[in-house]
Protein backbone atom coordinates (compact mmCIF):
# COMPACT_ATOMS: atom_id res chain seq x y z
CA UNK A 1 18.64 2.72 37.01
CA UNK A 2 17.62 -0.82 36.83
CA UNK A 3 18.09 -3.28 39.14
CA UNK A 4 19.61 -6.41 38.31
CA UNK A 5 18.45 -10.32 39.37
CA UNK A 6 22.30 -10.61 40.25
CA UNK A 7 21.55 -7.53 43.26
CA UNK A 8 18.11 -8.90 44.67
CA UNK A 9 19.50 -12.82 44.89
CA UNK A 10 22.58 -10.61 47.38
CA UNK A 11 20.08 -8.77 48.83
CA UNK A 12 17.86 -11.99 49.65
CA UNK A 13 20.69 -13.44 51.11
CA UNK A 14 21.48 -10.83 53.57
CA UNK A 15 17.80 -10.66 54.81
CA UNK A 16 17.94 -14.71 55.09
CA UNK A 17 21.19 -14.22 57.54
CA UNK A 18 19.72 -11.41 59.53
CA UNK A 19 16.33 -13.39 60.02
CA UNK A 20 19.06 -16.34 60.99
CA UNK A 21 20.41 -14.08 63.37
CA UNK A 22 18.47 -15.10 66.41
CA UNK A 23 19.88 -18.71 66.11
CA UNK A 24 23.50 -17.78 64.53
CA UNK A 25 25.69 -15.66 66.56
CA UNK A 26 27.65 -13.64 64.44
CA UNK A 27 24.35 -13.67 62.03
CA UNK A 28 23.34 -9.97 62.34
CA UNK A 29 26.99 -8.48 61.99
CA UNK A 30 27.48 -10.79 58.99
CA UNK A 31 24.20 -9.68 57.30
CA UNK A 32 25.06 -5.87 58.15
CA UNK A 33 28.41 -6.32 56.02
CA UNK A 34 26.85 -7.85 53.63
CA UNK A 35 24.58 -4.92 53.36
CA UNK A 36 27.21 -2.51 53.29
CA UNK A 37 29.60 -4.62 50.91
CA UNK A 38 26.50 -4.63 48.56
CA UNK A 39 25.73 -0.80 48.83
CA UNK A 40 29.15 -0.37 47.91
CA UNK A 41 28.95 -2.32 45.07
CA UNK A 42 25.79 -0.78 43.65
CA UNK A 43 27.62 2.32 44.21
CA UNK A 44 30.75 1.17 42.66
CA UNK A 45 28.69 0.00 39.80
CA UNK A 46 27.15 3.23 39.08
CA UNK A 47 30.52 4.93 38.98
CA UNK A 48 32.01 2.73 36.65
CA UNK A 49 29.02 3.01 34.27
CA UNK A 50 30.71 5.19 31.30
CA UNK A 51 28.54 8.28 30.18
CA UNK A 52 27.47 8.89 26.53
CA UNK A 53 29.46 6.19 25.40
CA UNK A 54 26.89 4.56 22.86
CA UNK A 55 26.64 6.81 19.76
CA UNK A 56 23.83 5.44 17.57
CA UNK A 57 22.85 6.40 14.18
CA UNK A 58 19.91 4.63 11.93
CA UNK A 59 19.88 4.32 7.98
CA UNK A 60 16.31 3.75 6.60
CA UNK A 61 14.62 4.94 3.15
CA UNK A 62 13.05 8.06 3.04
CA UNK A 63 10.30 6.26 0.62
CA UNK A 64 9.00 2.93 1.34
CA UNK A 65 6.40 0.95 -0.76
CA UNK A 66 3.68 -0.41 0.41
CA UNK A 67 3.50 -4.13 1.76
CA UNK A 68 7.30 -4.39 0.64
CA UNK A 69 9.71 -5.82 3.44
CA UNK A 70 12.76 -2.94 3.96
CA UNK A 71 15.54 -3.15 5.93
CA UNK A 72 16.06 -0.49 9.20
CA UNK A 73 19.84 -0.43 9.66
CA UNK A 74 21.31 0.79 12.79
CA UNK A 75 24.96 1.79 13.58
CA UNK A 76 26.11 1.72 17.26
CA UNK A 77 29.55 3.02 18.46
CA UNK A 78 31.07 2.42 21.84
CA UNK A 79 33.04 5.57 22.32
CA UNK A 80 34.38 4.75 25.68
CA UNK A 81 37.51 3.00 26.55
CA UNK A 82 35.93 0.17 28.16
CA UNK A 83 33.90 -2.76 26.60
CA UNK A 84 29.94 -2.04 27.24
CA UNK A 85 27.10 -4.56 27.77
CA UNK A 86 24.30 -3.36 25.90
CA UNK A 87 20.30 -3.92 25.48
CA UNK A 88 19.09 -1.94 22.79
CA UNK A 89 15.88 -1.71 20.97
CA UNK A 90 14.59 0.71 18.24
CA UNK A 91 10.73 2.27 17.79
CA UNK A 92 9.02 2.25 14.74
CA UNK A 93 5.87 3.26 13.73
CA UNK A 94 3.58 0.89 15.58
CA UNK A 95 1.39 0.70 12.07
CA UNK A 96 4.26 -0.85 10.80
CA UNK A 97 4.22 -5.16 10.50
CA UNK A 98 7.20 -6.67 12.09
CA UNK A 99 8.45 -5.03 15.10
CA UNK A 100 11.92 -4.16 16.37
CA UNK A 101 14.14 -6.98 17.74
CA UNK A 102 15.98 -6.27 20.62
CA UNK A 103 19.72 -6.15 20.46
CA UNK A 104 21.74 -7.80 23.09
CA UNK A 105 25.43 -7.37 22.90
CA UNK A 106 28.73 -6.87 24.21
CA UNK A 107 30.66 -3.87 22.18
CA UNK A 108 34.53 -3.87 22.68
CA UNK A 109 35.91 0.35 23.28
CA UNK A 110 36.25 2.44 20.20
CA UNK A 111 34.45 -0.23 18.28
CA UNK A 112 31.88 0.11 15.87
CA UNK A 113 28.91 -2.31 14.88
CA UNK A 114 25.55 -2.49 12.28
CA UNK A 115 22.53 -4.34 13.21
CA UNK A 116 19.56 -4.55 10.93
CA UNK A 117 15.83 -5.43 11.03
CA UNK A 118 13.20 -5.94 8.86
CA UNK A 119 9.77 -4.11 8.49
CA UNK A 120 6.68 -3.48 6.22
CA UNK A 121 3.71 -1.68 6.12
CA UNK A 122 -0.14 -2.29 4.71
CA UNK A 123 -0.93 1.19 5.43
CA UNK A 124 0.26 4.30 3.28
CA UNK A 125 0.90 7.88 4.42
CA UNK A 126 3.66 9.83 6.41
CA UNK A 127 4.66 7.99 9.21
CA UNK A 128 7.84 8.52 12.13
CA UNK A 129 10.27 6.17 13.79
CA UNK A 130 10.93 7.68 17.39
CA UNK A 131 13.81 7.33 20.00
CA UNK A 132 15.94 4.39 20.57
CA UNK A 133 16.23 2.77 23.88
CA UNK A 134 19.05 1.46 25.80
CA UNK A 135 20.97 -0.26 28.68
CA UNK A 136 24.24 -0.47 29.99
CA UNK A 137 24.93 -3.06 32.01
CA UNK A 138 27.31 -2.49 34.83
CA UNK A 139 30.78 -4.23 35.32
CA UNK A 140 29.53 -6.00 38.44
CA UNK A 141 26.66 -6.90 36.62
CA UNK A 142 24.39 -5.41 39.36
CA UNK A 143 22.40 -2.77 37.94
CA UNK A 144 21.94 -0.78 34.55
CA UNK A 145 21.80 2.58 33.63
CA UNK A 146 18.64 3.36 31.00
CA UNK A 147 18.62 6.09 28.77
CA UNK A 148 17.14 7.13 25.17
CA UNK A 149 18.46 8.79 21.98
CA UNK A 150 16.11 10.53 20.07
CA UNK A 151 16.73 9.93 16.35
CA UNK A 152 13.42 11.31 14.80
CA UNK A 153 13.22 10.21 11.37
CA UNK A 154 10.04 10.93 8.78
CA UNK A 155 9.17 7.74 5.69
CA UNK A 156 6.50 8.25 3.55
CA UNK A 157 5.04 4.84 2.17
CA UNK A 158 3.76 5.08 -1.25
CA UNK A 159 0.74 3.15 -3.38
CA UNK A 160 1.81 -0.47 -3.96
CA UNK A 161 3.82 0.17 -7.69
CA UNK A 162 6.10 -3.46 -7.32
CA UNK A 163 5.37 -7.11 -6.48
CA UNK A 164 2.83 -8.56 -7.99
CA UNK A 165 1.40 -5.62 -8.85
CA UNK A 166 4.83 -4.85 -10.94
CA UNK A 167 4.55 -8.24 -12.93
CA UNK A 168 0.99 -7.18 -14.06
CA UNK A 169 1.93 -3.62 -14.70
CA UNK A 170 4.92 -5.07 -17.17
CA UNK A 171 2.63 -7.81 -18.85
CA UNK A 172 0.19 -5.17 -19.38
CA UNK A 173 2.02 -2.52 -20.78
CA UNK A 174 3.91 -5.24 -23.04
CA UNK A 175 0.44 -6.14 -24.53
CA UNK A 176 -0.57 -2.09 -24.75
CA UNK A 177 2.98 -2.03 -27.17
CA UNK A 178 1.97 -4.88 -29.18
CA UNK A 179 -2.02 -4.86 -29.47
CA UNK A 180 -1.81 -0.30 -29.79
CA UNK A 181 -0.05 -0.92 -33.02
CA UNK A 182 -3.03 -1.88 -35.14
CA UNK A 183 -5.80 1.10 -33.14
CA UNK A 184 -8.01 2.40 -34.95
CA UNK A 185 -8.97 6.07 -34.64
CA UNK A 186 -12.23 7.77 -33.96
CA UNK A 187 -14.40 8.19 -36.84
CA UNK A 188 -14.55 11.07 -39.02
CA UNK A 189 -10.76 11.13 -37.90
CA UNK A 190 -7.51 10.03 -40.11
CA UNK A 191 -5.31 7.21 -39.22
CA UNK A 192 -1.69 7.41 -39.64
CA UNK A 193 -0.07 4.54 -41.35
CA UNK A 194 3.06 2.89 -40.01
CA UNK A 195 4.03 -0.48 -42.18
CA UNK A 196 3.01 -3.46 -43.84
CA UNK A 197 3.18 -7.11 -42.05
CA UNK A 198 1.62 -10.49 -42.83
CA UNK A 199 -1.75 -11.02 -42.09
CA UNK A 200 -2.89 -12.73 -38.21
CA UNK A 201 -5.75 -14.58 -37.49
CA UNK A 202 -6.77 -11.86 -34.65
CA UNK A 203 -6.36 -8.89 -37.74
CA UNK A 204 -9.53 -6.92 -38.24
CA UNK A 205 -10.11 -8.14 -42.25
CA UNK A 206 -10.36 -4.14 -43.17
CA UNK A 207 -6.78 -3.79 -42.18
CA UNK A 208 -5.84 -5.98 -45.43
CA UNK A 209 -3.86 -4.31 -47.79
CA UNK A 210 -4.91 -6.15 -51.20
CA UNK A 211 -2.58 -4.52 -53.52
CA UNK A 212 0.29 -5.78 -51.09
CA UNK A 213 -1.50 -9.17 -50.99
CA UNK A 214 -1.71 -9.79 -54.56
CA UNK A 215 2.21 -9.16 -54.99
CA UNK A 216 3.31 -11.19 -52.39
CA UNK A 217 0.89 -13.87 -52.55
CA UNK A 218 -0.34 -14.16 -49.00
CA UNK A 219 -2.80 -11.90 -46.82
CA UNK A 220 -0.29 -8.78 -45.67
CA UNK A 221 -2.33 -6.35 -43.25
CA UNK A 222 -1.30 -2.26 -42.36
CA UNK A 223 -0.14 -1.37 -39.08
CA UNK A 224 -1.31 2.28 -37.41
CA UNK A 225 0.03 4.01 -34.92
CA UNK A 226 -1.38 4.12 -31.78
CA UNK A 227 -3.92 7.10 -31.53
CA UNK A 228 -2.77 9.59 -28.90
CA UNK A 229 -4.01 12.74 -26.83
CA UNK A 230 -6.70 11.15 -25.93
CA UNK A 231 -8.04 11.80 -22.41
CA UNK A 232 -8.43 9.42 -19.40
CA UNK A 233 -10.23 10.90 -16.08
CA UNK A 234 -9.68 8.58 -12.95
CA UNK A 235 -12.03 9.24 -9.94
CA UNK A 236 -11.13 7.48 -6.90
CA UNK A 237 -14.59 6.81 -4.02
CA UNK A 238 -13.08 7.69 -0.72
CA UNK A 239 -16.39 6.39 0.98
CA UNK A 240 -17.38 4.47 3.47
CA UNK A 241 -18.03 1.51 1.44
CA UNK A 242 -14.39 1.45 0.33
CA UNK A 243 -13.03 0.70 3.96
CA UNK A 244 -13.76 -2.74 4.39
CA UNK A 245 -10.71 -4.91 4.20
CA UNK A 246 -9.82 -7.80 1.90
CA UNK A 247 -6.83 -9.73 3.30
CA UNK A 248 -4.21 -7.19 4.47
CA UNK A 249 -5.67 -4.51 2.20
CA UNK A 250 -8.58 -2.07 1.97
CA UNK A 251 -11.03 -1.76 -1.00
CA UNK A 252 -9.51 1.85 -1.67
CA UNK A 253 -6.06 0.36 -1.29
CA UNK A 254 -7.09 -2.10 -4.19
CA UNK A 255 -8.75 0.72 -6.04
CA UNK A 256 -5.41 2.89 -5.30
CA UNK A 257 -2.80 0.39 -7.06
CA UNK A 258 -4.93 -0.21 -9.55
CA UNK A 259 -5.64 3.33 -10.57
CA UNK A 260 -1.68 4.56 -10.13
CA UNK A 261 -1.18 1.45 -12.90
CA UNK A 262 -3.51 2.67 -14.88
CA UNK A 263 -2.53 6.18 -14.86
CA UNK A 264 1.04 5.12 -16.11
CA UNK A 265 -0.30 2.64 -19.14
CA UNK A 266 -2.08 5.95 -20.09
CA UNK A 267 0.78 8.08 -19.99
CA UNK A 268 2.84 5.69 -21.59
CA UNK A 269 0.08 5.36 -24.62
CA UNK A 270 0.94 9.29 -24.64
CA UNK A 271 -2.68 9.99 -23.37
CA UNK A 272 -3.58 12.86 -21.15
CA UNK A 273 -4.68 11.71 -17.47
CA UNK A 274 -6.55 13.52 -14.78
CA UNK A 275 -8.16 12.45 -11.48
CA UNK A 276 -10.54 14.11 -9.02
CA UNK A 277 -10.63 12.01 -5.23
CA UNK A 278 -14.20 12.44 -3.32
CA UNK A 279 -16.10 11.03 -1.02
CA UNK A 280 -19.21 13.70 0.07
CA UNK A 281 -16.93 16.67 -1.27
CA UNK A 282 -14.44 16.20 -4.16
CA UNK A 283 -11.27 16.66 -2.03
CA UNK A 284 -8.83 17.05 -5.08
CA UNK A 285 -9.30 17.62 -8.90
CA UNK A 286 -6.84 17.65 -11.58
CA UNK A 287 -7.72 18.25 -15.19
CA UNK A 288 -5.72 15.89 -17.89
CA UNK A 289 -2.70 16.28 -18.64
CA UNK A 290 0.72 14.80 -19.92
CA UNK A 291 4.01 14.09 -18.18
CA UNK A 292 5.84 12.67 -15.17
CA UNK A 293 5.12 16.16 -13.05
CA UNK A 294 1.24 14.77 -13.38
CA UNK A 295 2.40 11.27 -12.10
CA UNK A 296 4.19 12.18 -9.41
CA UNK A 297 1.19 14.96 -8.43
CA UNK A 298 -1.51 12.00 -8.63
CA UNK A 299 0.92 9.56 -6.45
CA UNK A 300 1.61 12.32 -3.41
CA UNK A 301 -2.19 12.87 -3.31
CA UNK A 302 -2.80 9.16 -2.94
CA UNK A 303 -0.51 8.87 -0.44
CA UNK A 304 -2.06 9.57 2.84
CA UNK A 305 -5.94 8.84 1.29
CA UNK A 306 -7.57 6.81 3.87
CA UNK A 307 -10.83 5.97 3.81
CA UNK A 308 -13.62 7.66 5.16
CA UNK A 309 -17.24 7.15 6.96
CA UNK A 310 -19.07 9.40 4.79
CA UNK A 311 -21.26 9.12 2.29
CA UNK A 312 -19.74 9.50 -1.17
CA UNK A 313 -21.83 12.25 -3.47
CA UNK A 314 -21.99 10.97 -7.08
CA UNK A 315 -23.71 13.55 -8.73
CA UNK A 316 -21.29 16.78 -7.61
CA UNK A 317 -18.43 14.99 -8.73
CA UNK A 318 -19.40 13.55 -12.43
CA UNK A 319 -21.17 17.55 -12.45
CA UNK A 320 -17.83 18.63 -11.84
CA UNK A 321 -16.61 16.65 -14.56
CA UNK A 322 -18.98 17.95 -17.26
CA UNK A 323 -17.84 21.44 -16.37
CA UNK A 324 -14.38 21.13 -16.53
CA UNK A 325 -14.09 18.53 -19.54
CA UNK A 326 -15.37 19.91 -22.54
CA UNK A 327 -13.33 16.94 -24.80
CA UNK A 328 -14.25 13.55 -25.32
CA UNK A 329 -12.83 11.65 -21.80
CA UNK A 330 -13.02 7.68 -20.94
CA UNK A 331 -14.26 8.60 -17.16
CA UNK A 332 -12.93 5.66 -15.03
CA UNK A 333 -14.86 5.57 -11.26
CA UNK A 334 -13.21 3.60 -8.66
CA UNK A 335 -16.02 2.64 -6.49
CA UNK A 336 -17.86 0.13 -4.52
CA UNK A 337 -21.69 -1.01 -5.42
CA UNK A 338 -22.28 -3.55 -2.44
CA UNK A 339 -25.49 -0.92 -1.33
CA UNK A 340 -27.83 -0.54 -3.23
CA UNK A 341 -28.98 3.08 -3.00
CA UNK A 342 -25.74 4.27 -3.57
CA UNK A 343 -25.65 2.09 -6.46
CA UNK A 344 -28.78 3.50 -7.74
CA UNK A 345 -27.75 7.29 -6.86
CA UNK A 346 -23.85 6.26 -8.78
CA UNK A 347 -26.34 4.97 -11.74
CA UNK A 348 -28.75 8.74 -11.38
CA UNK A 349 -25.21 10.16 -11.63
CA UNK A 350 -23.66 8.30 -14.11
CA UNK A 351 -25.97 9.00 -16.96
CA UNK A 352 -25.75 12.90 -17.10
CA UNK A 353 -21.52 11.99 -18.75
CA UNK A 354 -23.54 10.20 -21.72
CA UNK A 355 -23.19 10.47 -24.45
CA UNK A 356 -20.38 13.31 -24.74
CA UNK A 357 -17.90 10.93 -22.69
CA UNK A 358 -17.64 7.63 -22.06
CA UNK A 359 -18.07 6.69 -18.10
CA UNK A 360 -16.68 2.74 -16.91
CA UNK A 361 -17.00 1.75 -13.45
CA UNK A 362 -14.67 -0.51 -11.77
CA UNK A 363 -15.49 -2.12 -8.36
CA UNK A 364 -14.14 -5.29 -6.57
CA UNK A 365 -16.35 -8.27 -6.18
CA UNK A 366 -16.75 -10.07 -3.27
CA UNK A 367 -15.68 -13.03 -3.20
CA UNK A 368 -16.04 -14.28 -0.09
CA UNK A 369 -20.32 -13.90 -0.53
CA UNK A 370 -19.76 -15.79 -4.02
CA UNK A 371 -17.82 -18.85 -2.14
CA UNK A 372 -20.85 -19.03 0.20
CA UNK A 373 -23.57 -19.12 -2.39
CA UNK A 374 -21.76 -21.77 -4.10
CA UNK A 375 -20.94 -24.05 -0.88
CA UNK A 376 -23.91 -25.99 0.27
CA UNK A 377 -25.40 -25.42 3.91
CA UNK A 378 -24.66 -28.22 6.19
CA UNK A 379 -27.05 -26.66 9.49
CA UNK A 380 -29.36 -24.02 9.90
CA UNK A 381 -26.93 -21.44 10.68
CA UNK A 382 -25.35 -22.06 6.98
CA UNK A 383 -28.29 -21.97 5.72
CA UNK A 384 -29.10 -18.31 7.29
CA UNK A 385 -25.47 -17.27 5.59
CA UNK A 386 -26.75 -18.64 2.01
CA UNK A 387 -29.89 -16.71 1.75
CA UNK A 388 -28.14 -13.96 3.15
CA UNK A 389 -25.27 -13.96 0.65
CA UNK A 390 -27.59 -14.84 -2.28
CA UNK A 391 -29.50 -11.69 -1.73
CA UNK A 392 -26.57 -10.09 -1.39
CA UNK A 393 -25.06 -11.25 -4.63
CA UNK A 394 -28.45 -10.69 -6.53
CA UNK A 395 -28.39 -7.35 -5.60
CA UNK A 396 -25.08 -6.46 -6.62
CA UNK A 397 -25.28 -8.33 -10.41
CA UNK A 398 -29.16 -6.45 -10.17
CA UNK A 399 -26.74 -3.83 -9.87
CA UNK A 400 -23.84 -4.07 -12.50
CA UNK A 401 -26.65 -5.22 -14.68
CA UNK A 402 -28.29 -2.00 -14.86
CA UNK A 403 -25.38 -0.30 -15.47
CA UNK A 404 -24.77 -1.58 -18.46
CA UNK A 405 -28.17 -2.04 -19.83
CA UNK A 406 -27.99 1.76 -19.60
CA UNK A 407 -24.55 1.58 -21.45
CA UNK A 408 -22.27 2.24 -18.29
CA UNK A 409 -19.34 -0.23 -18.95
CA UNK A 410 -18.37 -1.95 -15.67
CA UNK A 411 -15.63 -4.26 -14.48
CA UNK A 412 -15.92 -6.28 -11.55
CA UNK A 413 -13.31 -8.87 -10.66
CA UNK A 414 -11.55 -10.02 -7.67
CA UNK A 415 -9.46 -7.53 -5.54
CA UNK A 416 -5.99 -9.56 -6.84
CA UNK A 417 -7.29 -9.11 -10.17
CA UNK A 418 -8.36 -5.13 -10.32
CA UNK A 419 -5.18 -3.31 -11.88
CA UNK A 420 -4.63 -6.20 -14.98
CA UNK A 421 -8.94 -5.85 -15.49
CA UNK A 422 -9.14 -1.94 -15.17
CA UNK A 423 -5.96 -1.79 -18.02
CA UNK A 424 -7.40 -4.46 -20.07
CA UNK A 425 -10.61 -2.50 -19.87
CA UNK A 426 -8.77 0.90 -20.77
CA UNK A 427 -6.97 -0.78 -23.74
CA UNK A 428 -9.92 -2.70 -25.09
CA UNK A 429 -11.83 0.71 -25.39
CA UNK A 430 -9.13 2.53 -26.90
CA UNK A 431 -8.88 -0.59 -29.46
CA UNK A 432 -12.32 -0.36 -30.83
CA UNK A 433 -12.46 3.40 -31.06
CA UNK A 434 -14.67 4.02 -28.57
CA UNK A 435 -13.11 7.31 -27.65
């Protein structure tokens, strides 16, 4: 039970009269009814309390996307024959953004009403809403009765796949339709010819078909097929240099998204995709392969990935590549290169895949240390922060450039930017035969 302002303003007032009694006459015997005509009344209120008159059910989706807004519907029912007075207030998962509003509302008998709320969530995995809470307030509006009704209900959010993140995925794949058209394949390997269409400006010159040319009397180039069955390997860094954050997101959210976008450009291109998650152990390892059933395997291991403090081991998991890739594979590593001895030990690592596949590293820049290099100090303190962030920033192009003076593709944008540069990456190779 609660106890309402409504009872302790009575109950002051009886105390006031029995403190007045010395001077009143009558004051005592008028505060002791009022004590009694107020015990009554609690009493009273109690009784006429219904029981298990609220009947509430609550309608959210079983799979939520991450950092999308979703609506948490609830349904309440007054089954009792009287109107009710009700606080109410639901309890998601406190990782959730947003937070539960708190209903207050009067709900005639046998009546039934929906109230909704919005929520989000930056973090992905299996998460629970618990019980929801409630009070009835009393007719005499003197006290309420509490109570709970546990509606235990399981969400799983998934990788960000909408949004922005949507829009690039879309743009992207509508450029993979036009530019895979004209793909050359490996050498030593036949191309299969689709049609004949007039000559662009962008047209590799060998693509000319003179013959056609000369009868038409303009330049008219051949179109090929896209090449397919090639093979894409994804490894994800679960490491403790992928858990800083950047705006409401995590490095190995970024890296996430942009791999799950990838993964469907490749499988869309009818390429086989596989992906092996590690930090100092490879966790999971799946070789490539075709189909939805692959998708959805690689998105319910991403799910719950967080990251972790440990130090990520390069060299077991591109070893574990070489053993269990025999073919050709573009080896895409999802990592972070802002230390330098892990840099140099990803580097050590890196080589061994050379030249039997072809290994591209994709990392998010920072930056935040970029804006400071380029702003210029105003006090000593800013000046500290330059040096700091120039030998930061030194360091990490030291970095990317010795990864590809060794012939270790790399692509290192801006966290916004990762999933459009990793597929521009992944169809740029695949244009120039690289595979």
């Amino acid at each position: 039970m609660v106890f309402l302002p409504r009872f302790y303003y009575t109950l002051v007032i009886a105390m006031l009269l029995a403190l007045a009694s010395t001077w009143a006459p009558n004051g005592l015997a008028t505060s002791l009814l009022l004590t009694l005509l107020l015990t009554c009344a609690v009493l009273a209120d109690v009784v006429l309390i219904p029981r298990d008159a609220l009947r509430v059910s609550r309608k959210v989706p079983a799979m939520l996307r991450q950092a999308q807004p979703f609506l948490v519907e609830l349904t309440l029912l007054n089954q009792s024959d009287t109107t009710v007075s009700l606080d109410l207030i639901d309890s998601p998962p406190i990782e959730f953004t947003g937070s539960a509003k708190l209903i207050v509302l009067q709900l005639p008998p046998k009546q039934e009403t929906i109230q909704t709320y919005s929520l989000k969530s930056y973090h992905r995995g299996n998460f629970a809403f618990g019980a929801v809470f409630y009070r009835i307030t009393g007719p005499l509006g003197l006290i309420q009765r509490q109570g709970r009704i546990d509606l235990p209900r399981e969400v799983q959010v998934l990788p960000d796949m909408s949004g922005e993140g949507s829009r690039d995925l879309q743009l992207a794949m509508a450029g993979a339709i036009q530019s895979g058209r004209r793909k050359s394949a490996r050498r030593g390997e036949g191309r299969e010819f689709e049609s004949l269409r007039e000559h662009q400006r962008d047209d590799d010159f060998r693509h000319i078909d003179w013959k056609a040319s000369a009868k038409r009397g303009k330049l008219i180039s051949r179109q090929y097929e896209t090449e397919r069955d090639q093979r894409l390997m994804i490894l994800i860094d679960t490491g403790r240099l992928m858990s800083p954050k950047i705006g409401s997101y995590r490095k190995l959210d970024y890296a996430i998204n942009a791999s799950v976008h990838l993964a469907q450009i490749a499988l869309h291109k009818g390429d086989l995709v596989g992906y092996a998650i590690f930090n100092d152990e490879l966790s999971a390892f799946a070789e490539p392969k075709k189909g939805q059933a692959q998708m959805s395997h690689f998105v319910r291991n991403l799910t719950s990935l967080q990251p972790t403090r440990l130090e990520s081991d390069y060299a077991a998991v591109f070893h574990h590549v070489l053993r269990h890739c025999s073919r050709r594979t573009l080896v895409v590593c999802f990592t972070d290169l802002s230390d330098a001895h892990s840099a140099n030990s990803l580097l050590k690592s890196a080589l061994p895949l050379m030249p039997r596949h072809l290994p591209v590293i994709v990392t998010v820049s920072n930056s935040e240390i970029l804006a400071v290099t380029r702003k210029t100090p105003d006090n000593e303190f800013e000046v500290y922060r330059h040096v700091a962030a120039m030998e930061i920033w030194n360091d990490y192009q030291r970095t990317l450039l010795g990864l590809r003076s060794r012939g270790v593709a790399t692509v290192s944008v801006p966290a916004q930017e990762l999933s459009t540069a990793a597929i521009n990456e992944y169809l740029r190779i695949k244009e120039s035969a690289r595979l």
